[in-house]
Protein backbone atom coordinates (compact mmCIF):
# COMPACT_ATOMS: atom_id res chain seq x y z
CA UNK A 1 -122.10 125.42 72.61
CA UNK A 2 -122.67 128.05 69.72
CA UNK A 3 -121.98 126.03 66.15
CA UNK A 4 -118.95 128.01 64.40
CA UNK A 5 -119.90 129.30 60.99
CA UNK A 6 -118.97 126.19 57.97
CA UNK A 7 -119.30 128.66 54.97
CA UNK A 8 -117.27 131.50 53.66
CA UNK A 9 -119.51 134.95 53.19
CA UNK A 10 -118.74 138.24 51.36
CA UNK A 11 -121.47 141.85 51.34
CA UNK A 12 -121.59 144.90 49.96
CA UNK A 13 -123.45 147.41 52.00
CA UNK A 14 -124.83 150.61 50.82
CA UNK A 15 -125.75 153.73 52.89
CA UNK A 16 -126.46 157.12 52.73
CA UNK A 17 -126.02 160.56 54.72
CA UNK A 18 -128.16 163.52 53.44
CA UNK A 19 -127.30 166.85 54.90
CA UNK A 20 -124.50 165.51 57.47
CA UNK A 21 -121.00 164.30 58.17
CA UNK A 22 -120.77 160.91 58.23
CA UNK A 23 -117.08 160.48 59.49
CA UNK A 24 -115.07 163.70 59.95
CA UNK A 25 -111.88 164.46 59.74
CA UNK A 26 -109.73 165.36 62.47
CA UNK A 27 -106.79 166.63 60.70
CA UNK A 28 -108.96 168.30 58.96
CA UNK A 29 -111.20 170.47 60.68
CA UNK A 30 -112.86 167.68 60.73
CA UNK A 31 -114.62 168.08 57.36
CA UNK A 32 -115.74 164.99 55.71
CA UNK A 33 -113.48 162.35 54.86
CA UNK A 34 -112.24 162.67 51.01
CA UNK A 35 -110.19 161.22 48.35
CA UNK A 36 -107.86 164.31 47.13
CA UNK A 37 -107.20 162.80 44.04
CA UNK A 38 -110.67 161.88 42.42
CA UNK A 39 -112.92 163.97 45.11
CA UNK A 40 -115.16 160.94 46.10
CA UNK A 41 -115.86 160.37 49.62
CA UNK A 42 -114.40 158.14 52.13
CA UNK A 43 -115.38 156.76 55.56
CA UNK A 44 -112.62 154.64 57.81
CA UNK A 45 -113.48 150.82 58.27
CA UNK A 46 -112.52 151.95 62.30
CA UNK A 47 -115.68 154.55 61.95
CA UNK A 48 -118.02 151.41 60.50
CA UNK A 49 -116.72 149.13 63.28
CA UNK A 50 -117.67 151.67 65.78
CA UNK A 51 -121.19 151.56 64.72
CA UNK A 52 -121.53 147.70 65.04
CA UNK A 53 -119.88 147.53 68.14
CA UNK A 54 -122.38 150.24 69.14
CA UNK A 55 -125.05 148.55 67.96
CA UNK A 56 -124.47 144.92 69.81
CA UNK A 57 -123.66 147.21 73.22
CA UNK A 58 -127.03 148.22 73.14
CA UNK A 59 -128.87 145.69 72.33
CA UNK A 60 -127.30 143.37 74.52
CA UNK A 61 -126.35 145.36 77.63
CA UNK A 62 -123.39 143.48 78.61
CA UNK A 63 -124.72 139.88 78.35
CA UNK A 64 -122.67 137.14 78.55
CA UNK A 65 -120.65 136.62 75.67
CA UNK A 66 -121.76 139.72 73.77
CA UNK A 67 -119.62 142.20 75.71
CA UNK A 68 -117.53 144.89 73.91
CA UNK A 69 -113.62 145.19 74.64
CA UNK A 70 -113.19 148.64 72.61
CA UNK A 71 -115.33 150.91 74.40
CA UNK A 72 -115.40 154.31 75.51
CA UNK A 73 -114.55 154.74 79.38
CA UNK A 74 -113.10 151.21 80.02
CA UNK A 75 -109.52 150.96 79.93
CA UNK A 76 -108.30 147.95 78.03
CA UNK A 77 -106.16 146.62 80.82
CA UNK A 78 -109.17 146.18 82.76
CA UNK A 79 -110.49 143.79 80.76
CA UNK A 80 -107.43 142.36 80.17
CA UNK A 81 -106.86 141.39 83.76
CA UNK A 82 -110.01 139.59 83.94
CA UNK A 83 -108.52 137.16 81.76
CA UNK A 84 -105.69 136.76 84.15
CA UNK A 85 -108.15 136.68 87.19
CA UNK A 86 -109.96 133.64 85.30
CA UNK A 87 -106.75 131.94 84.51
CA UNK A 88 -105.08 132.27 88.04
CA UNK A 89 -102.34 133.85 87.04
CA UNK A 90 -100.80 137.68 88.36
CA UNK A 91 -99.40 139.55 85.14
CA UNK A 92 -96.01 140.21 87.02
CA UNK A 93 -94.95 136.22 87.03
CA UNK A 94 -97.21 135.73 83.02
CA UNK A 95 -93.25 135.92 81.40
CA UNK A 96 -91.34 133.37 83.73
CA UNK A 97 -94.29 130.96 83.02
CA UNK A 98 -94.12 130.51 79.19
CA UNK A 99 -96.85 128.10 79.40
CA UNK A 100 -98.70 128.29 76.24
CA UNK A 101 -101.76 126.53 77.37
CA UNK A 102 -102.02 129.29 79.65
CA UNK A 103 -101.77 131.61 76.72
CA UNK A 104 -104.50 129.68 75.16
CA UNK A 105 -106.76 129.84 78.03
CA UNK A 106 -106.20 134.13 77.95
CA UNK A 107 -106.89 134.20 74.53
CA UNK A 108 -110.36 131.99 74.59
CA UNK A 109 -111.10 134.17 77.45
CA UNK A 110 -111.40 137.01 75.74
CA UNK A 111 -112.89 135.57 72.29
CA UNK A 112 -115.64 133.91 74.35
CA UNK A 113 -116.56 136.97 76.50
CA UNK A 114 -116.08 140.06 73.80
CA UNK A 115 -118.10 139.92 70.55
CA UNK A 116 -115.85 142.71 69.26
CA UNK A 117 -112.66 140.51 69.55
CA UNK A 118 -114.88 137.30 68.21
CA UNK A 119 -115.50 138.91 65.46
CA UNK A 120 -113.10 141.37 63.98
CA UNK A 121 -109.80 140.53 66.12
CA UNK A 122 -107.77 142.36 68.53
CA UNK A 123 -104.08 143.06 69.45
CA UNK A 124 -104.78 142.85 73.37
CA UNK A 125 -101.71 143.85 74.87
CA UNK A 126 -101.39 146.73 77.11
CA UNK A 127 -98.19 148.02 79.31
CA UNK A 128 -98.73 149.25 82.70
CA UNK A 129 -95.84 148.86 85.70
CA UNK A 130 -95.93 145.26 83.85
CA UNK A 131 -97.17 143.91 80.32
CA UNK A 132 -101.16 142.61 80.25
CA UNK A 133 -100.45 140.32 77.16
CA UNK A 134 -103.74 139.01 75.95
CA UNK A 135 -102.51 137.49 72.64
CA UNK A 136 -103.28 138.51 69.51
CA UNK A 137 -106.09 137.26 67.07
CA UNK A 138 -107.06 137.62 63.96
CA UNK A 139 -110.58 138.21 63.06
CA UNK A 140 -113.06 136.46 60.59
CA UNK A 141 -114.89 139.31 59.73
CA UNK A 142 -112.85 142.30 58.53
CA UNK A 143 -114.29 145.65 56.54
CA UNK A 144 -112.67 147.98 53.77
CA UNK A 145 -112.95 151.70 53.48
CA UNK A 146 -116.53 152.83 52.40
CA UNK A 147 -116.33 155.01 49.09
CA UNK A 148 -118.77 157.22 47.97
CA UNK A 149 -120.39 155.85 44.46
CA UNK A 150 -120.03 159.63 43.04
CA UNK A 151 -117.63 162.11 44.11
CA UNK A 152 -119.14 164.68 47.25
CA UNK A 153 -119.49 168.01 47.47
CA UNK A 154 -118.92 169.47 50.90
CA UNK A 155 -120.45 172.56 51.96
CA UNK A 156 -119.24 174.67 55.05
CA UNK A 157 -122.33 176.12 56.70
CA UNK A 158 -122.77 179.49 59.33
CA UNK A 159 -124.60 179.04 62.51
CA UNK A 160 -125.47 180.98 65.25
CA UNK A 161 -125.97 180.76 68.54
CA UNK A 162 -127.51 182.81 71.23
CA UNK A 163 -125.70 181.44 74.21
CA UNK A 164 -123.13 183.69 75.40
CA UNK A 165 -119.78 181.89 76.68
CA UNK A 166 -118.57 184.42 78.81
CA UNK A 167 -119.95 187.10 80.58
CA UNK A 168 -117.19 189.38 79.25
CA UNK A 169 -118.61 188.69 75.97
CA UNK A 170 -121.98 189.05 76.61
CA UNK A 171 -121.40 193.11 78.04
CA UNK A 172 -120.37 193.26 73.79
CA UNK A 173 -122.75 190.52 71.66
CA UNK A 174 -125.75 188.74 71.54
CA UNK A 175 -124.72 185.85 70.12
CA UNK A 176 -122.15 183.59 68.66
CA UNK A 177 -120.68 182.36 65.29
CA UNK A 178 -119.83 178.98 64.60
CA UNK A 179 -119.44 176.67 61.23
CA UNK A 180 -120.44 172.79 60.40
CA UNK A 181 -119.11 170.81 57.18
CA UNK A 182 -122.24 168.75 55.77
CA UNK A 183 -122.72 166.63 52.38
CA UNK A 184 -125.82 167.64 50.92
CA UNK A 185 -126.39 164.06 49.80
CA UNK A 186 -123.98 160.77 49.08
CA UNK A 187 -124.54 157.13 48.74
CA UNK A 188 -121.32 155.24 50.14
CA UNK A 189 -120.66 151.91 49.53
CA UNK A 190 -118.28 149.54 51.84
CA UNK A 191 -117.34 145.48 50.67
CA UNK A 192 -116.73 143.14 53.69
CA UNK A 193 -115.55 139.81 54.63
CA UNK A 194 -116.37 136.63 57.03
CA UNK A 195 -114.06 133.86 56.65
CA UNK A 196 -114.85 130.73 58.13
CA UNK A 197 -111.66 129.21 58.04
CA UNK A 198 -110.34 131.66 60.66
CA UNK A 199 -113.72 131.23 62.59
CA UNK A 200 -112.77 127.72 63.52
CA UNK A 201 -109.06 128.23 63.72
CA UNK A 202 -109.31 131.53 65.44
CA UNK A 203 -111.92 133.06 67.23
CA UNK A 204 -115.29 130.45 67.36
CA UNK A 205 -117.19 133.29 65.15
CA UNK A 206 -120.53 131.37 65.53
CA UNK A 207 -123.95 131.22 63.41
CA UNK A 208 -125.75 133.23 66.27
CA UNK A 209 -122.62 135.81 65.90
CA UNK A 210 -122.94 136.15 62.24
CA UNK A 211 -127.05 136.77 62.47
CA UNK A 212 -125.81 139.42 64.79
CA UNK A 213 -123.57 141.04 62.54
CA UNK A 214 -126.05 141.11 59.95
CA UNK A 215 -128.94 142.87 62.07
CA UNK A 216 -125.52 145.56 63.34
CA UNK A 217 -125.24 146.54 59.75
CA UNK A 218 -128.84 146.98 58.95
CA UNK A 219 -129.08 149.01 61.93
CA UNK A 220 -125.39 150.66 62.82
CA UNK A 221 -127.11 154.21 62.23
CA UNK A 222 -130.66 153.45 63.94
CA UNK A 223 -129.79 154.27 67.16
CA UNK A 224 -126.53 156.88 66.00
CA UNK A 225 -128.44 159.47 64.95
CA UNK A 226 -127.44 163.18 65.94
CA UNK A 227 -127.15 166.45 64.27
CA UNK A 228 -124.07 166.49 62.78
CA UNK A 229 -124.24 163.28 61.00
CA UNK A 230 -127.63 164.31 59.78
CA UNK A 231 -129.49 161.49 58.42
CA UNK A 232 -127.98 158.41 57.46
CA UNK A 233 -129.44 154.58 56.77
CA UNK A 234 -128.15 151.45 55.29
CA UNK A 235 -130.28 150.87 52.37
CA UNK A 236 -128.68 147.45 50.93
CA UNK A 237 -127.06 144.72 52.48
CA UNK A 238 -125.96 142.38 49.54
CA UNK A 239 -124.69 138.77 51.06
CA UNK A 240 -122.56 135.92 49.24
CA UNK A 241 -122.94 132.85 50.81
CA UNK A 242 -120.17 130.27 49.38
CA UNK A 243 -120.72 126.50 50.16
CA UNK A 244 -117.85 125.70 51.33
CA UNK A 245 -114.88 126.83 53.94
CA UNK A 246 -112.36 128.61 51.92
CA UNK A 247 -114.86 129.60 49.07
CA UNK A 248 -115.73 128.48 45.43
CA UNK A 249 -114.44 131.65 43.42
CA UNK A 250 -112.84 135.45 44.50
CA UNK A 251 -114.53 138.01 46.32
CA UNK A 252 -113.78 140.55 43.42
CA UNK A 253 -115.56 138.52 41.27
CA UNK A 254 -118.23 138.67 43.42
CA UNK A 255 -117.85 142.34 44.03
CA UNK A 256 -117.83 143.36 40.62
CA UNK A 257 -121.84 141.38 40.11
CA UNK A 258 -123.15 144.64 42.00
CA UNK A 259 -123.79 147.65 40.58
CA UNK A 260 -124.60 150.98 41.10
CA UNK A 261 -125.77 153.57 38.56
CA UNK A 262 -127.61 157.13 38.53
CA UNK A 263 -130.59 157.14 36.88
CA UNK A 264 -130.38 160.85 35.45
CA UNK A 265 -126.87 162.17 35.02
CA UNK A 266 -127.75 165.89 34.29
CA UNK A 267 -128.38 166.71 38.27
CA UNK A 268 -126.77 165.73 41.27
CA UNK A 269 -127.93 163.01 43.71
CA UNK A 270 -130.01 163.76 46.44
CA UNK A 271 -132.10 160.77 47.63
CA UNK A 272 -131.45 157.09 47.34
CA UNK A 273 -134.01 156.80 44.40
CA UNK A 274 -132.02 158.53 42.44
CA UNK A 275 -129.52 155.30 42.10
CA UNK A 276 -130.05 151.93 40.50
CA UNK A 277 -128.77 148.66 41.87
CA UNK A 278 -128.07 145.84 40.05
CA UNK A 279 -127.02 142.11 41.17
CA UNK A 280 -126.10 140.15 37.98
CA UNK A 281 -127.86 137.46 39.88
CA UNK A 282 -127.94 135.31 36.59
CA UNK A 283 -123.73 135.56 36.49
CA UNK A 284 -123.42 134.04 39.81
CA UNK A 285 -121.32 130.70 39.66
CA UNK A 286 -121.60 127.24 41.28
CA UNK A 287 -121.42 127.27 44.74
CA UNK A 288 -122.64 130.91 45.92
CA UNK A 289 -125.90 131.99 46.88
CA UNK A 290 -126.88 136.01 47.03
CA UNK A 291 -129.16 136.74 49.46
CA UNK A 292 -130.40 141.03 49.36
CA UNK A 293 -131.39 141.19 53.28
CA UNK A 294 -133.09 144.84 52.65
């Protein structure tokens, strides 16, 4: 049996996109993600997920244990009845039962089988002709928002194709008109979480699990690349290891020990080298290690 993480962890990641949309908006035309207030960037913690649960799918192919319960193409019910098939039990008769052990069986089901749902959580309850109630858990590991460090400029750019849709249109044109939103250049920065306490009461988040998350971030865009998100690669992954369970001092404290700074103010961004980052590595307190894994 895999041993369930003992220590409390916190990371910054940083990333960049040059010449693409990292997470467009759909309400939006989907033009990149901002902040209409102070005009810096944003990307959803839903978008990030994605990438890691992307990431673990293909490495592992469905192995046991490592299997992803948000997917594209499989209907959540579907994997919710397998936890019904492994319990005995036919979701029409689940409410006139009541057992809770039986609940407890669904729910450590899932948690063993689904990587996702070890390791960020899941609401798993789904209504067909009757309800598929998988529980609900709560996560260890849980993202924020990813903010870009200076505000983004987005720029809408004219393409052309030559592909004709219609042969109506063709008699008239030679080609077609269409638009893309891309950032010239951004560095984004995202803060995360692993608790350990809700490992062991919760999900059985385990040390193999955690290696596995760490790899996902380093390498949520290496296999995600396509045109319209241009190019895009983590290029720190910043990790506070606390020795002990619940943690020896606040993650904003933590948090605040990175920073990120241009090095030439008079012109914009537009490569990673154009940023300094700082750990006050000598401000760190008793009790937490910082370990840069790129």
């Amino acid at each position: 049996m895999a041993e369930i993480i003992k220590n409390r962890y916190e990371f910054v990641a940083l990333f960049d996109v040059e010449n693409g949309n990292p997470n467009g908006d759909p309400d939006a035309g989907n033009m990149p993600r901002i902040d209409p207030e102070s005009g810096y960037g944003i990307i959803t913690d839903v978008c990030l997920k994605r990438k890691i649960r992307n990431y673990v799918e293909t490495k592992c192919e469905g192995e046991k244990g490592y299997r992803i319960y948000i997917k594209e193409g499989v209907p959540l019910n579907r994997s919710d009845k397998e936890a019904y098939s492994y319990v005995g039990i036919d979701e029409q008769d689940i409410k006139e039962k009541k057992d809770t052990d039986i609940d407890k069986k669904i729910r450590d089901f899932m948690c063993a089988n689904f990587f996702d749902i070890r390791t960020f959580g899941a609401v798993m309850t789904t209504f067909v002709k009757a309800a598929l109630n998988c529980g609900q858990v709560r996560g260890p590991v849980q993202l924020g928002f990813a903010r870009s460090i200076d505000p983004i400029t987005t720029q809408e750019i004219t393409i052309t194709r030559v592909a004709i849709s219609t042969e109506a249109d063709a008699s008239k044109k030679n080609n077609e008109m269409g638009r893309k939103y891309i950032i010239p250049y951004a560095l984004y920065r995202v803060e995360g979480y692993v608790s350990a306490n809700l490992a062991r009461k919760s999900t059985g988040f385990s040390e193999e699990d955690l290696h596995l998350l760490w790899e996902s971030i380093i390498n949520m865009f290496e296999h995600d690349h396509s045109a319209a998100r241009g190019n895009m690669a983590v290029r720190e992954l910043i990790v506070f290891k606390h020795n002990s369970e619940l943690g020896n001092v606040p993650a904003y404290k933590l948090f605040d020990m990175v920073s990120v700074t241009r090095k030439n103010e008079s012109s914009p961004a537009r490569a990673y080298s154009d940023y300094k980052v700082n750990v006050a590595e000598d401000k760190i307190p008793n009790g937490v290690v910082c370990t840069r894994m790129i």
